[in-house]
Protein backbone atom coordinates (compact mmCIF):
# COMPACT_ATOMS: atom_id res chain seq x y z
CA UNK A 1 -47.35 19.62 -9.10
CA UNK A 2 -44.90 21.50 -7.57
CA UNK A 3 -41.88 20.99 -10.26
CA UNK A 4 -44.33 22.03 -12.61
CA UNK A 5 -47.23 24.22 -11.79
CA UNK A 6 -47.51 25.68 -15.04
CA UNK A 7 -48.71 22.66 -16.69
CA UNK A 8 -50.82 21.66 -13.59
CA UNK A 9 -52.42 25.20 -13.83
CA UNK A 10 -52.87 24.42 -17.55
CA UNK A 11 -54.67 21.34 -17.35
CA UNK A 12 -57.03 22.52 -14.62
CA UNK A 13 -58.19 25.69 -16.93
CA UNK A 14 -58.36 23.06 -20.14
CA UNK A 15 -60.98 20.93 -17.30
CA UNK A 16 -63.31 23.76 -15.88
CA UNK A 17 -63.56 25.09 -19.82
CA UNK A 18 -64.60 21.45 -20.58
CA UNK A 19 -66.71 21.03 -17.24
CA UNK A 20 -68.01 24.69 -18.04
CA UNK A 21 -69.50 24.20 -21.33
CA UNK A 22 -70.57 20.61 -20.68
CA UNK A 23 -73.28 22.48 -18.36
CA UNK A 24 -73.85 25.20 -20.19
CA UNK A 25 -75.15 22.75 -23.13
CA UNK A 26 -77.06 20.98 -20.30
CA UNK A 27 -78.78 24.22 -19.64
CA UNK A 28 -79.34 24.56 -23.26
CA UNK A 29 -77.67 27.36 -24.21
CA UNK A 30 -76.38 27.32 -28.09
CA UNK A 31 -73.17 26.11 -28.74
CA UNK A 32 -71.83 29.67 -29.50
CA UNK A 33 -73.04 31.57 -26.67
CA UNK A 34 -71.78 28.57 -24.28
CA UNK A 35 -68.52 28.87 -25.87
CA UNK A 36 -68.02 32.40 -25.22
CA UNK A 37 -69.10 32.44 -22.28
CA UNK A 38 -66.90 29.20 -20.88
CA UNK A 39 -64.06 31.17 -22.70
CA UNK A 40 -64.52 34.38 -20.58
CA UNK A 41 -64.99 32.52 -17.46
CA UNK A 42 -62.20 30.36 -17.98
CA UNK A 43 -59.81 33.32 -19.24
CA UNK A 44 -60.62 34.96 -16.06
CA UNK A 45 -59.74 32.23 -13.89
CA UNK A 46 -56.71 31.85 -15.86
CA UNK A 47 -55.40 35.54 -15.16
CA UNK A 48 -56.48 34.95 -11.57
CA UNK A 49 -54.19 32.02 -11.21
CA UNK A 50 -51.10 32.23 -13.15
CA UNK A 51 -50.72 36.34 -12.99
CA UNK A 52 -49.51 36.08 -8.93
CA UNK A 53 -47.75 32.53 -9.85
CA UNK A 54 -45.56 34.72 -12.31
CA UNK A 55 -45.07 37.48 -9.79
CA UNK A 56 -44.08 35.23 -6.94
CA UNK A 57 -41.51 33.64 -9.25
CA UNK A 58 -40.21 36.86 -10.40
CA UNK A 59 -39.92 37.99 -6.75
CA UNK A 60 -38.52 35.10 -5.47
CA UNK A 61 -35.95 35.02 -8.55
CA UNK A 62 -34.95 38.19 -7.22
CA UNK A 63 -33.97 37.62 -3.95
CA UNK A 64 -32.08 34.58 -4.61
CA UNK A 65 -29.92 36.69 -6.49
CA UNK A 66 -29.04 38.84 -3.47
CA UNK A 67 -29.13 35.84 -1.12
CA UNK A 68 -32.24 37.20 0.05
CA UNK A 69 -35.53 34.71 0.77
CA UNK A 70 -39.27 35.86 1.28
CA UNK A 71 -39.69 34.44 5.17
CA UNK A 72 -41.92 34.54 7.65
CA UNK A 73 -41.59 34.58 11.16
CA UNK A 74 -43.23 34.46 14.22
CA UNK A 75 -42.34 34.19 17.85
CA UNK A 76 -44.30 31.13 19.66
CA UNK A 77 -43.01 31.88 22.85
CA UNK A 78 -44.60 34.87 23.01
CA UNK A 79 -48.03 36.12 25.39
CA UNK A 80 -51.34 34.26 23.89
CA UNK A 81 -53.05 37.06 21.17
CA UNK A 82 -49.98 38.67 20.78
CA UNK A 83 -47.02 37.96 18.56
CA UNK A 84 -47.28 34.04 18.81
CA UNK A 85 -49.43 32.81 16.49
CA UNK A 86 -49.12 35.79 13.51
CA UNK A 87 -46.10 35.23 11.15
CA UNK A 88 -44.29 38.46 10.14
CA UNK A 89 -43.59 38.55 6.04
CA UNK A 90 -40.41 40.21 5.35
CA UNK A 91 -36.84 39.65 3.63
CA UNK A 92 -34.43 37.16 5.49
CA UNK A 93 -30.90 37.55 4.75
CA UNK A 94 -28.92 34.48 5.93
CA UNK A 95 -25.07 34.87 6.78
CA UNK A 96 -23.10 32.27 9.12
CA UNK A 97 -24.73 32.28 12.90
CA UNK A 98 -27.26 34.93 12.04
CA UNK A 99 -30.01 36.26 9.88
CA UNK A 100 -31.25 39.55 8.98
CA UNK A 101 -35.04 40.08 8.88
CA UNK A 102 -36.66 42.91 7.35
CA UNK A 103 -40.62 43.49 7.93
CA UNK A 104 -41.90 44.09 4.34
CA UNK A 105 -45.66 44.17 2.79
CA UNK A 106 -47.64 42.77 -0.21
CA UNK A 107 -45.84 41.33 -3.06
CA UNK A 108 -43.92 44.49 -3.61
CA UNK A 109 -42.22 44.13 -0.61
CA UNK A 110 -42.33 47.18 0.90
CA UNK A 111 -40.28 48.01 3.90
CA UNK A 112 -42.35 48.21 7.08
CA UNK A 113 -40.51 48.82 10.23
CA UNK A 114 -37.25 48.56 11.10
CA UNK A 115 -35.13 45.47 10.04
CA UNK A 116 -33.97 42.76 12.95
CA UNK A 117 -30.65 40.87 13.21
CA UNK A 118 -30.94 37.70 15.01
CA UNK A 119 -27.70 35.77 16.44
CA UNK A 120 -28.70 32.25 15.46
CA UNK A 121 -27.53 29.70 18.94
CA UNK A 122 -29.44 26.89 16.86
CA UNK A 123 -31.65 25.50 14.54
CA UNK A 124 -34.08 22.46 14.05
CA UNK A 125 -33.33 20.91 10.53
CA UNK A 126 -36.72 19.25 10.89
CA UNK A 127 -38.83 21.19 8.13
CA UNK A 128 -42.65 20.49 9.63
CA UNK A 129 -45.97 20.96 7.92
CA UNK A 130 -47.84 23.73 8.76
CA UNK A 131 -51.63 23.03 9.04
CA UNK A 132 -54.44 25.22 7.48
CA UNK A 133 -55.17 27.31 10.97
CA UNK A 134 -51.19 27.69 11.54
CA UNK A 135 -50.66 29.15 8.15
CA UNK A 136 -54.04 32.01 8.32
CA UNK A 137 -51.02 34.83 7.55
CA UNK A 138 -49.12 33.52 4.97
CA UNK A 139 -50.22 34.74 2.03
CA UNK A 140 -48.01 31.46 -0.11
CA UNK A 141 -48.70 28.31 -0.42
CA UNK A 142 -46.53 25.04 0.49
CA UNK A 143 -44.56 26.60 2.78
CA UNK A 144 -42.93 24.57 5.83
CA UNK A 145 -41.74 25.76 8.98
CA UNK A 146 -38.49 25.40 11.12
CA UNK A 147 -37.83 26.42 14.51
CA UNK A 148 -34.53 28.39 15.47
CA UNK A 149 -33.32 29.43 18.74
CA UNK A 150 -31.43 32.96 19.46
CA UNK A 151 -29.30 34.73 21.56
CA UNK A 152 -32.76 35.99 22.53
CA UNK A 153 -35.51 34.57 22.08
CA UNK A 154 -37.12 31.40 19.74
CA UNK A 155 -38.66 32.21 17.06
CA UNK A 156 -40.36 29.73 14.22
CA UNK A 157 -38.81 30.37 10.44
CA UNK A 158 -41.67 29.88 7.28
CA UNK A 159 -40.49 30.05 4.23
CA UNK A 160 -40.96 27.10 0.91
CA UNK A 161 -38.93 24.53 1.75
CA UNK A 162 -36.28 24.88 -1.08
CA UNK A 163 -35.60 28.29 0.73
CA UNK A 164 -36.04 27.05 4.14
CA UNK A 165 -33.15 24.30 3.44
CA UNK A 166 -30.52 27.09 1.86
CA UNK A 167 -31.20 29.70 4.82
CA UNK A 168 -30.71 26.29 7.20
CA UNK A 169 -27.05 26.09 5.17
CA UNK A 170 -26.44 28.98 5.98
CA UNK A 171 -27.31 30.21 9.12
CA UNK A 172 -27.13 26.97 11.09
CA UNK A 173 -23.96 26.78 13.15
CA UNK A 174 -21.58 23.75 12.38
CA UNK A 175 -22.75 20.70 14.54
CA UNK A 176 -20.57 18.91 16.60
CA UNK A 177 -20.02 16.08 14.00
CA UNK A 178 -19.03 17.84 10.99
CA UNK A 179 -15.94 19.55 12.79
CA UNK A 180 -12.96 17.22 11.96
């Protein structure tokens, strides 16, 4: 599903047109008006699905070609009801031993707030993932979640896991046993 979503998506409109009109001729309506109206319905689901797919891909497409991922973060460590259990969306820009994180909104990405540069101390290479209550603020789905720890503070690192693994690369400092 996830090499190809486009195909997945198409199948599942080709099924709830088929599933559609299947009840609509149960519930006798003509063969006409059933087909029109499993066309509309399934048209509309169509646009509601594969309209954001595109724009995520575009986005996404984007950064990569700056180096720049769409991240989220969040700092666990934090009070309860305050920053630890809502993940921040923004812009991550990976560079060796730190990250820059800029705050950013909806799919446009607009900047919100000022951006955040994090000196990275380590990181878990362990990609875990995150469960249905965990994820209520990220707005994309299959993303997994790593955990890096700062000059500052520890913060936990959402992103899909293709992303996740490059800003890993890159941030993450050399370990002891890749040093010749």
């Amino acid at each position: 599903m996830k090499k190809h979503p486009v195909v997945v998506g198409s199948i599942c409109v080709i099924v709830v047109f088929v599933i559609q009109l299947t009840l609509l001729m149960v519930w006798h309506k003509p063969l006409k008006e059933a087909t029109l109206q499993a066309s509309l319905w399934t048209g509309f689901m169509a646009l509601w699905w594969f309209i954001p797919q595109g724009m995520r891909r575009r986005t996404a497409r984007k950064l990569e070609a700056k180096g720049q991922f769409l991240a989220y973060i969040r700092y666990p460590q934090a009070r309860p009801g305050s920053l630890d259990s809502i993940w921040d969306q923004g812009i991550l820009t990976p560079s060796l031993g730190v990250f820059r994180f800029q705050p950013a909104l909806y799919d446009t990405l607009e900047p919100s707030g000022g951006a955040r540069t994090f000196t990275v101390v380590e990181v878990s290479r362990e990609l875990r993932k995150l469960k249905r209550l965990d994820s209520t603020y990220i707005g994309v789905q299959g993303c997994r979640a790593t955990t890096v720890t700062t000059d500052l503070e520890v913060i936990d690192i959402a992103a899909s896991p293709a992303a996740l693994q490059k800003i890993i690369e890159h941030v993450a400092p050399p370990r002891k046993s890749d040093i010749p």
